[in-house]
Protein backbone atom coordinates (compact mmCIF):
# COMPACT_ATOMS: atom_id res chain seq x y z
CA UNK A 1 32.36 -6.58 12.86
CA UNK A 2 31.15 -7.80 9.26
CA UNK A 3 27.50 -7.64 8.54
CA UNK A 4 28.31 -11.09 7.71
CA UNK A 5 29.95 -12.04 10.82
CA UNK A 6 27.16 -10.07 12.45
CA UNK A 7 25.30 -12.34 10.91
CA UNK A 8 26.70 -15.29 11.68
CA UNK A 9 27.02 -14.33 15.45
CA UNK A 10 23.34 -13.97 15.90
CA UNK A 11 21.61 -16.75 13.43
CA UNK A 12 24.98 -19.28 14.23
CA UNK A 13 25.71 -19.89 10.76
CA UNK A 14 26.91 -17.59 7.79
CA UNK A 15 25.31 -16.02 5.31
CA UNK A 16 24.40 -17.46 1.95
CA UNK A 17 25.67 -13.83 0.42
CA UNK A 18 25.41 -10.21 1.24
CA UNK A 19 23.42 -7.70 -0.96
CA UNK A 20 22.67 -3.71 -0.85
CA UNK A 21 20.45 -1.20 -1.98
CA UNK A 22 21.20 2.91 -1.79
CA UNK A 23 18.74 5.25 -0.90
CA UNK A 24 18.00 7.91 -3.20
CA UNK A 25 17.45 11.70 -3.82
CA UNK A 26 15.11 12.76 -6.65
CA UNK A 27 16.56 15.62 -8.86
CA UNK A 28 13.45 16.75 -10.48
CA UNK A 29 9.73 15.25 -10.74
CA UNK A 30 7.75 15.25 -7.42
CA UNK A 31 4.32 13.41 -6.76
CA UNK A 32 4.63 13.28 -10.36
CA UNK A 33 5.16 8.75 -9.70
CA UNK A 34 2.03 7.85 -9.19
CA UNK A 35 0.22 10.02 -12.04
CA UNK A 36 2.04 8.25 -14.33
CA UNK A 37 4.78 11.22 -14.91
CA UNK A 38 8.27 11.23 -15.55
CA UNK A 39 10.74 11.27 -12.73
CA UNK A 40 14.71 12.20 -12.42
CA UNK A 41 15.95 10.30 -9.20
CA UNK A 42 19.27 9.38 -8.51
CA UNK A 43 21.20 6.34 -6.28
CA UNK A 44 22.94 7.60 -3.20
CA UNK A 45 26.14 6.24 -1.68
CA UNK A 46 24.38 5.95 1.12
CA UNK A 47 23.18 2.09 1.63
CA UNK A 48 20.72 -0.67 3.14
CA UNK A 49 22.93 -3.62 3.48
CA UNK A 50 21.38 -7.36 4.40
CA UNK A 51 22.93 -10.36 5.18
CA UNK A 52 20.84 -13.02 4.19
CA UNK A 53 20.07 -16.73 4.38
CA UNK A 54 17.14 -19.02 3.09
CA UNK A 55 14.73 -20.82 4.98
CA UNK A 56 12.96 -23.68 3.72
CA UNK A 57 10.15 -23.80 6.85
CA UNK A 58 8.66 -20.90 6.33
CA UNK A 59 9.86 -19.30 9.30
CA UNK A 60 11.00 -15.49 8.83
CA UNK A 61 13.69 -14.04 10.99
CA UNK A 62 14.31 -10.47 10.96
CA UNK A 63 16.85 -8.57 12.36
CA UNK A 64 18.13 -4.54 12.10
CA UNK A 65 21.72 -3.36 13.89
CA UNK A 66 20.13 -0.37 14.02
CA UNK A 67 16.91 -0.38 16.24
CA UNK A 68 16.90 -1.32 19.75
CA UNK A 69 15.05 -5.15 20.11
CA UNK A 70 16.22 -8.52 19.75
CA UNK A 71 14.83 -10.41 16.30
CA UNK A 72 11.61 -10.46 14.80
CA UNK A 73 10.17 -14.11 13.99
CA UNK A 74 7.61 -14.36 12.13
CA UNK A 75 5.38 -17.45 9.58
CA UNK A 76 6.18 -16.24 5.99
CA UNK A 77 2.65 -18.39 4.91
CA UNK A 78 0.63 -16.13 7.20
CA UNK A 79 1.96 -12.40 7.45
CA UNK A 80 -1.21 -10.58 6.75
CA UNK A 81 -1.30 -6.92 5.49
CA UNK A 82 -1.43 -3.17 7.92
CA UNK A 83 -1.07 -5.69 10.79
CA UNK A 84 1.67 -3.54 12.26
CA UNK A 85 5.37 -4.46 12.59
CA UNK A 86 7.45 -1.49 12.50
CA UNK A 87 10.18 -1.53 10.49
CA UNK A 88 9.50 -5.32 10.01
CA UNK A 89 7.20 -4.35 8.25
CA UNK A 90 8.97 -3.41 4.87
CA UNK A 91 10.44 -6.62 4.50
CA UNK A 92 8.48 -8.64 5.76
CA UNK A 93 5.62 -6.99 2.76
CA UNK A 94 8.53 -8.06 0.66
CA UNK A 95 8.22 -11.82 1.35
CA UNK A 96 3.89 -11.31 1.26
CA UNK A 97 4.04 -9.47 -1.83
CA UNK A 98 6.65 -12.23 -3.49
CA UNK A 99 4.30 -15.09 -2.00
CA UNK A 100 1.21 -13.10 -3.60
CA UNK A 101 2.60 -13.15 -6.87
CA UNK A 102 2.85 -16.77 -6.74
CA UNK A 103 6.65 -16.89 -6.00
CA UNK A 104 7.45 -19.65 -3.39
CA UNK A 105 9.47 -17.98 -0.76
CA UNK A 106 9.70 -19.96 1.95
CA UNK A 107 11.64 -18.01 4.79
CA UNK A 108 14.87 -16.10 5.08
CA UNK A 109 16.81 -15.10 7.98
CA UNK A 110 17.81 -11.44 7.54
CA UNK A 111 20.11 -8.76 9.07
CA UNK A 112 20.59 -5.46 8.44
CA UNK A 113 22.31 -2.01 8.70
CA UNK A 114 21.44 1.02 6.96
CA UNK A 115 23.54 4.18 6.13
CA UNK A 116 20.40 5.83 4.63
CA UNK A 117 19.00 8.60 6.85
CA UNK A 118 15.29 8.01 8.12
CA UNK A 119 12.71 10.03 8.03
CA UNK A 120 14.82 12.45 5.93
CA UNK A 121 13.20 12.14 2.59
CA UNK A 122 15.95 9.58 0.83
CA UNK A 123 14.14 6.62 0.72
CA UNK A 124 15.19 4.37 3.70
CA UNK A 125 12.10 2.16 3.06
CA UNK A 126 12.63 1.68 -0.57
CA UNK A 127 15.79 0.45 0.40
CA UNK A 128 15.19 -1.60 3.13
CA UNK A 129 12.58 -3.25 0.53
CA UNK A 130 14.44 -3.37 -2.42
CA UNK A 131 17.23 -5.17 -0.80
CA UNK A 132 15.34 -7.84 1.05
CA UNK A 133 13.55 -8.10 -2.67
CA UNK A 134 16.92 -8.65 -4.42
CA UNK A 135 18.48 -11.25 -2.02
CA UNK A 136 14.78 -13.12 -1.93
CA UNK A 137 15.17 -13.22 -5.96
CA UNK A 138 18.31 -14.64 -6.01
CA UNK A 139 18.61 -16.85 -3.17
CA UNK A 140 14.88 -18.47 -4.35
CA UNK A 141 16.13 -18.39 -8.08
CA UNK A 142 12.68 -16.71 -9.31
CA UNK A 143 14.59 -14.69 -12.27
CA UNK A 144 12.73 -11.60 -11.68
CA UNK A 145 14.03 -7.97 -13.37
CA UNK A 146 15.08 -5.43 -11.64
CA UNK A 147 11.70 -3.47 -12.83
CA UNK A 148 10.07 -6.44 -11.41
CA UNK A 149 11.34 -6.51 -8.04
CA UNK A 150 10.57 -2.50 -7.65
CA UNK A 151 7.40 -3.02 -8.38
CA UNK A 152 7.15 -6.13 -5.36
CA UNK A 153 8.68 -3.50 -3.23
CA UNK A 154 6.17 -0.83 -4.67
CA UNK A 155 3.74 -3.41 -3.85
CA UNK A 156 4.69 -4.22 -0.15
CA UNK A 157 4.89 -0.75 0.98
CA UNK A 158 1.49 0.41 -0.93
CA UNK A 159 -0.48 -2.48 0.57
CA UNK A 160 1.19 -4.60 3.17
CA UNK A 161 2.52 -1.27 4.75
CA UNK A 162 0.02 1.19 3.45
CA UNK A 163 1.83 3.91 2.65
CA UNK A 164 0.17 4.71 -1.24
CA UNK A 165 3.98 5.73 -2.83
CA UNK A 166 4.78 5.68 -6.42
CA UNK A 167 7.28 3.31 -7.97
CA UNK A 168 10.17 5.85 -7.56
CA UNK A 169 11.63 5.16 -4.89
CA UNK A 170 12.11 1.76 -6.10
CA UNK A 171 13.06 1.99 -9.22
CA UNK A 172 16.12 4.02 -8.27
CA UNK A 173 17.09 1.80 -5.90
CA UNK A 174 16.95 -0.65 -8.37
CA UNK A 175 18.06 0.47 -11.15
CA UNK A 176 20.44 3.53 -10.91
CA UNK A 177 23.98 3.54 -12.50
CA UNK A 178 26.88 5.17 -10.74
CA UNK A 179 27.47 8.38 -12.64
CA UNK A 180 23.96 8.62 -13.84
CA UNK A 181 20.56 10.45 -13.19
CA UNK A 182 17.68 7.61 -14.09
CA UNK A 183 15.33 9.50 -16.38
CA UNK A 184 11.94 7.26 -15.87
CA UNK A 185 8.80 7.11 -17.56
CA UNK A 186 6.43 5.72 -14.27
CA UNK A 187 3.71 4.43 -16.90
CA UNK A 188 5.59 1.86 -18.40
CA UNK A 189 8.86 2.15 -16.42
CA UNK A 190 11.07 2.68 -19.35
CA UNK A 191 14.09 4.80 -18.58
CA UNK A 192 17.10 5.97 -19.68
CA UNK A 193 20.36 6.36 -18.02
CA UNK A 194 21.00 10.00 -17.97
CA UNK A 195 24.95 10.94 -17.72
CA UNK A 196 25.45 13.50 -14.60
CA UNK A 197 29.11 14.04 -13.88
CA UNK A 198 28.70 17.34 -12.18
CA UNK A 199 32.46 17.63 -10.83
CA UNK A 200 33.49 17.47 -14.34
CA UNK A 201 31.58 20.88 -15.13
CA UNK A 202 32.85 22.33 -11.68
CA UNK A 203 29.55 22.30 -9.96
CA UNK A 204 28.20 20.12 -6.93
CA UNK A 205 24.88 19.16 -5.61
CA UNK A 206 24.01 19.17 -1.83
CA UNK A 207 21.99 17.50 0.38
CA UNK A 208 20.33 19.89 2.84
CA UNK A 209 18.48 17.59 5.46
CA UNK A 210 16.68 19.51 7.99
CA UNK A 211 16.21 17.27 10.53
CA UNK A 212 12.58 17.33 10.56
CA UNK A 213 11.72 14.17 10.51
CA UNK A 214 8.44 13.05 8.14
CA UNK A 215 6.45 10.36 7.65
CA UNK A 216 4.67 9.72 4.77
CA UNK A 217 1.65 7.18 6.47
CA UNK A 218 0.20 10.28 8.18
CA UNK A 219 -2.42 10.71 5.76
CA UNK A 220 -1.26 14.31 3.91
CA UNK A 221 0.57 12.42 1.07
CA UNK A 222 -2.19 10.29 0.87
CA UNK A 223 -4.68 13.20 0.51
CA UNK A 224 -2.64 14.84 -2.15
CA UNK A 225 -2.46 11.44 -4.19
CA UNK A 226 -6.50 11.03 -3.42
CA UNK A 227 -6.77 14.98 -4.80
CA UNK A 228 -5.05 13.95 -8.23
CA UNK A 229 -6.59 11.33 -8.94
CA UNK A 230 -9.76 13.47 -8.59
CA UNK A 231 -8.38 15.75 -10.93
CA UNK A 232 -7.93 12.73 -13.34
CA UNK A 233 -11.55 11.54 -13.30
CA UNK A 234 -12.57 15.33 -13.34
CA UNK A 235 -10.88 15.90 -16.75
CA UNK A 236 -12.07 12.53 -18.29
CA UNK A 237 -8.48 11.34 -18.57
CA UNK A 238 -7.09 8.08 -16.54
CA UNK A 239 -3.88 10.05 -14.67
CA UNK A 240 -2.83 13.64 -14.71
CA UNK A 241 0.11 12.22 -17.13
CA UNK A 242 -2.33 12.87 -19.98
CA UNK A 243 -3.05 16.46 -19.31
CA UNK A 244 -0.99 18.98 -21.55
CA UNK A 245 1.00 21.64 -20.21
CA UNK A 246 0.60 23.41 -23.53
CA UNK A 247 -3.19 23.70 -22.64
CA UNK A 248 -3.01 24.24 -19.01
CA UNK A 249 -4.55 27.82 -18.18
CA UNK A 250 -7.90 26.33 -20.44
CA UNK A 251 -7.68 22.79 -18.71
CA UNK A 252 -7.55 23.97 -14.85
CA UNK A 253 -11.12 26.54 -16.16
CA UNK A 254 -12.70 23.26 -16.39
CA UNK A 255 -12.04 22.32 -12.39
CA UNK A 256 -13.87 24.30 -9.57
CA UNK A 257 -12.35 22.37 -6.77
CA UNK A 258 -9.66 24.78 -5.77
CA UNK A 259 -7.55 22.36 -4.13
CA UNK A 260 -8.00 20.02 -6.87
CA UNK A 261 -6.77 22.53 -9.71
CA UNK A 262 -3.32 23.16 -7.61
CA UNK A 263 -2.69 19.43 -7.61
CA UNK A 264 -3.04 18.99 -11.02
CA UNK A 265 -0.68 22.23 -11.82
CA UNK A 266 1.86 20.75 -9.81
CA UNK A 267 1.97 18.04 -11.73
CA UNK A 268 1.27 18.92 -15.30
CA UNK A 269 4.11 21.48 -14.63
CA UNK A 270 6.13 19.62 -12.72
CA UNK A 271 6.27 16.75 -15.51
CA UNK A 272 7.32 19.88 -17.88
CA UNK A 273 10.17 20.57 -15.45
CA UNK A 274 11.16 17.26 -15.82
CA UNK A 275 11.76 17.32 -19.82
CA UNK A 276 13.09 20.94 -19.49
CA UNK A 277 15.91 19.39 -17.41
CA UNK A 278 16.36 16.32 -19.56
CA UNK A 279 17.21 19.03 -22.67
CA UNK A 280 19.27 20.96 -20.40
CA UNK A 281 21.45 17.54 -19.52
CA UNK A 282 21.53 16.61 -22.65
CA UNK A 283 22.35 19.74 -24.19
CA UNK A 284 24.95 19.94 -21.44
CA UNK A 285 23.78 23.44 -19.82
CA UNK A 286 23.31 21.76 -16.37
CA UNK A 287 23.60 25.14 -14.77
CA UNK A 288 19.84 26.38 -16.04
CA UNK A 289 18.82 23.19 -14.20
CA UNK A 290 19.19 25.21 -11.16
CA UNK A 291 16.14 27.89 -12.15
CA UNK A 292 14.07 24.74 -13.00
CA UNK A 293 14.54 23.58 -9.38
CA UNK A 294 14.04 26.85 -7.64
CA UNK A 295 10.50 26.69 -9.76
CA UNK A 296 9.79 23.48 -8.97
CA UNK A 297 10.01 24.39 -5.37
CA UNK A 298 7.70 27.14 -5.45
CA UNK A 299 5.16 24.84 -7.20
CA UNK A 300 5.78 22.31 -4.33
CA UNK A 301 5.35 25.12 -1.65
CA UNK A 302 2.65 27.12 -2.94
CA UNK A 303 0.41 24.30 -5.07
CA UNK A 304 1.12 21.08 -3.29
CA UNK A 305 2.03 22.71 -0.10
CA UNK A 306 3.84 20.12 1.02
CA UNK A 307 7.05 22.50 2.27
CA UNK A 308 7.62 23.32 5.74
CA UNK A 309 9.49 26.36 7.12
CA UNK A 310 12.52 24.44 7.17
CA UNK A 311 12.31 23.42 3.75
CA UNK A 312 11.42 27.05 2.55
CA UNK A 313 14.53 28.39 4.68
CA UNK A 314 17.14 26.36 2.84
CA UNK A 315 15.98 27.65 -0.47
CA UNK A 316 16.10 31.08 0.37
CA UNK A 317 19.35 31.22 2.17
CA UNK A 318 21.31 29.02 -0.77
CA UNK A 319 19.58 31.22 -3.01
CA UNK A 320 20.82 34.35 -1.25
CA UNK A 321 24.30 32.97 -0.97
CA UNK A 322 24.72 32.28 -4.62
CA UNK A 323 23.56 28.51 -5.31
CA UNK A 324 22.05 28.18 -8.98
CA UNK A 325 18.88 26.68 -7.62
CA UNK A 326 17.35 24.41 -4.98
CA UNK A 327 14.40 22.70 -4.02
CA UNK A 328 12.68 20.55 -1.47
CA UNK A 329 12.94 16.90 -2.44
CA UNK A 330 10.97 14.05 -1.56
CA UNK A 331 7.52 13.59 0.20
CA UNK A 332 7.89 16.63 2.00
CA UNK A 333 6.58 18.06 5.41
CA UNK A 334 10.08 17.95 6.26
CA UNK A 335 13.32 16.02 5.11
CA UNK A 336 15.74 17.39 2.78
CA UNK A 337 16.66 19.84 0.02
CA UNK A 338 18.88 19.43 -3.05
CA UNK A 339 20.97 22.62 -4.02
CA UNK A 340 22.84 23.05 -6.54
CA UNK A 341 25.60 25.03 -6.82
CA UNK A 342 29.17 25.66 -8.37
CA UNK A 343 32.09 24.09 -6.16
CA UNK A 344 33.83 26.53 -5.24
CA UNK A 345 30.81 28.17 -3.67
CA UNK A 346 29.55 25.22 -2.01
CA UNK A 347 31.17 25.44 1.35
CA UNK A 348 30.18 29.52 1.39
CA UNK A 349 26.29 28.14 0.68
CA UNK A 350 26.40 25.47 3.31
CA UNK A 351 27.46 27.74 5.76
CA UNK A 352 25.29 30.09 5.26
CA UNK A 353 22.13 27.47 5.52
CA UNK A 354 23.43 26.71 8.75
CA UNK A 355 24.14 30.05 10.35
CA UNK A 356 20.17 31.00 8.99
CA UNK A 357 19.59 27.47 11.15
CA UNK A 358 21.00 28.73 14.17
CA UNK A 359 19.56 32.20 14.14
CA UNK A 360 15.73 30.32 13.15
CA UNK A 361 16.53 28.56 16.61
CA UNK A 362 16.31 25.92 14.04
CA UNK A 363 18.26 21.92 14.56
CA UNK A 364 21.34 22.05 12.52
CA UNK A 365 20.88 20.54 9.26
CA UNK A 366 23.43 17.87 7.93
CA UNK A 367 24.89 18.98 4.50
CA UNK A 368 26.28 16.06 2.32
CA UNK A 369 27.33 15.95 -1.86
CA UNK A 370 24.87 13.81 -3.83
CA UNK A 371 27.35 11.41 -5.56
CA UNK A 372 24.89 9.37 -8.16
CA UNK A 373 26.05 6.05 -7.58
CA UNK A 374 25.48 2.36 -8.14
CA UNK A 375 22.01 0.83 -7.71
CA UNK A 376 21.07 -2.80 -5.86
CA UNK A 377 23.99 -4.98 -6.05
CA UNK A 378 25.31 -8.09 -4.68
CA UNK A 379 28.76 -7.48 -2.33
């Protein structure tokens, strides 16, 4: 069946449209969101899709084809933040962070199915909110952008969920083009669509995920966020975005927090990475992009330390079997890895992650091609 006629069999009336929202995998640019940094995301095929109806008595129905339990009702003028929920949770903090910001939604009935791995570092919950935020937008006529409605997602999953993410996530969700890396600025969400055809220039990027699941409310993201923004107030400047790389070695001297001074080298470098990679797209040598993610990796493992043995084995082994370059992407403490590599070694790199896998007594990962493809859409 339809998610529409899934719909319909459960609520006993159709839908007043269908929307989605991909998940996404971030090329370049990690923890570098919420210090006001630059970011290189791009939209997976991979999708959250909702069926959607409005309500006009404030009642909120919520429903997912994809976890076990009937639907969730709740009052859309009294859903109160970190009050639990589950997966409810992300869109329901969709309608509270709407109603917050003085839009009058006034109930929905919702259902859902998801393509977008969980727990795998792709951005499930951006998803989940972004979609619930585009239908909410158009079916209550409240003309928001699309920068807009990531930052209501932004919003619902930093307070109503309490999970202290960037605007990534979002934003990509929101905003990608098919056939494009989104090239954002997080302080003032400008960005530029970045062209990223990589089967025209013979080369593919993979999705490694490991199968350890992570989840980013268990306080170690939170701590590392917590530790920049120390480093921020440390160094007299309001976020780690206004630290230059060009002076780094003379700017970390000034920290004695040890901790601290990784954090902000992740960053301040991992910004640089960022712009190396933009030059190297636009200067169309997207094979040296591989050496800027291997780097970025080892800044992420040995910095942040946000890797895992998992993580750490993928790079190695694509490495080893002649990939240009991989990192972990995402949160961390699990999920996936990007690699990229030339085509016609791709299967010959895949295999070889899994056979190190199997000999690690590791869970077999799932390999998939990152296809950058459309954003949030109406279907």
């Amino acid at each position: 069946m339809s998610v529409a006629a899934d719909f319909e069999a459960l609520y006993g009336a159709a839908p007043d449209g269908v929307w989605a929202a991909p998940g996404r995998v971030n090329l370049i640019g990690e923890y570098t969101d919420f210090n006001d940094g630059f970011v290189l995301p791009l939209a997976l095929p991979h999708t959250t899709v909702a069926a959607v109806s409005r309500r006009d008595d404030n009642v909120l129905r919520l429903h997912s084809a994809d976890i076990d339990g009937g639907i969730v009702q709740l009052a859309a003028d009294t859903l109160e933040p970190l009050s639990g929920g589950g997966w409810a949770a992300y869109p329901a903090g969709v309608v509270w962070a709407l109603r917050e910001a003085g839009h009058p939604v006034t109930g929905a009935d919702v259902h859902l199915t998801s393509t977008v791995p969980t727990g795998a570092g792709l951005s499930s919950s951006a998803a989940l909110e972004v979609v619930t935020a585009l239908a909410l937008n158009e079916l209550f006529g409240l003309g928001l952008t699309r920068p807009e409605l990531a930052r209501i997602a932004q919003r619902a999953e930093n307070a109503f969920v309490g999970v202290p993410c960037g605007v990534m996530d979002q934003m990509a969700s929101a905003c990608a083009e098919e056939g494009h890396a989104l090239h954002l600025d997080t302080r003032d969400l400008s960005y530029r669509q970045v062209p990223f055809d990589l089967a025209a220039e013979g080369l593919r990027l993979l999705v490694v995920d490991t199968r350890v699941k992570h989840a980013l409310g268990d306080g170690a993201y939170a701590e590392r966020r917590a530790g920049c923004e120390a480093g921020a107030r440390a160094l007299g400047v309001k976020t780690l975005r206004e630290v230059s790389a060009a002076h780094l070695p003379e700017t970390l001297a000034r920290l004695g927090d040890e901790t601290i001074l990784r954090y902000v080298r992740h960053v301040v470098t991992d910004n640089a990475r960022v712009e190396r990679t933009i030059a190297l797209l636009d200067a169309g040598d997207t094979r040296a992009v591989g050496q800027v993610l291997t780097e970025g990796h080892a800044s992420l493992r040995d910095d942040l330390r946000v890797s895992c043995p998992e993580l750490d084995l993928v790079v190695e082994t694509a490495n080893a079997a002649g990939a240009l370059g991989a990192r972990m992407t995402g949160g961390g403490f699990g999920g996936s890895a990007v690699v990229l590599v030339d085509t016609g070694r791709a299967d010959a790199v895949a295999a070889a992650v899994g056979k190190a896998f199997s000999e690690a007594g590791y869970t077999a990962p799932g390999v998939f091609p990152a296809v950058p493809s459309a954003g949030a859409r109406r279907v």
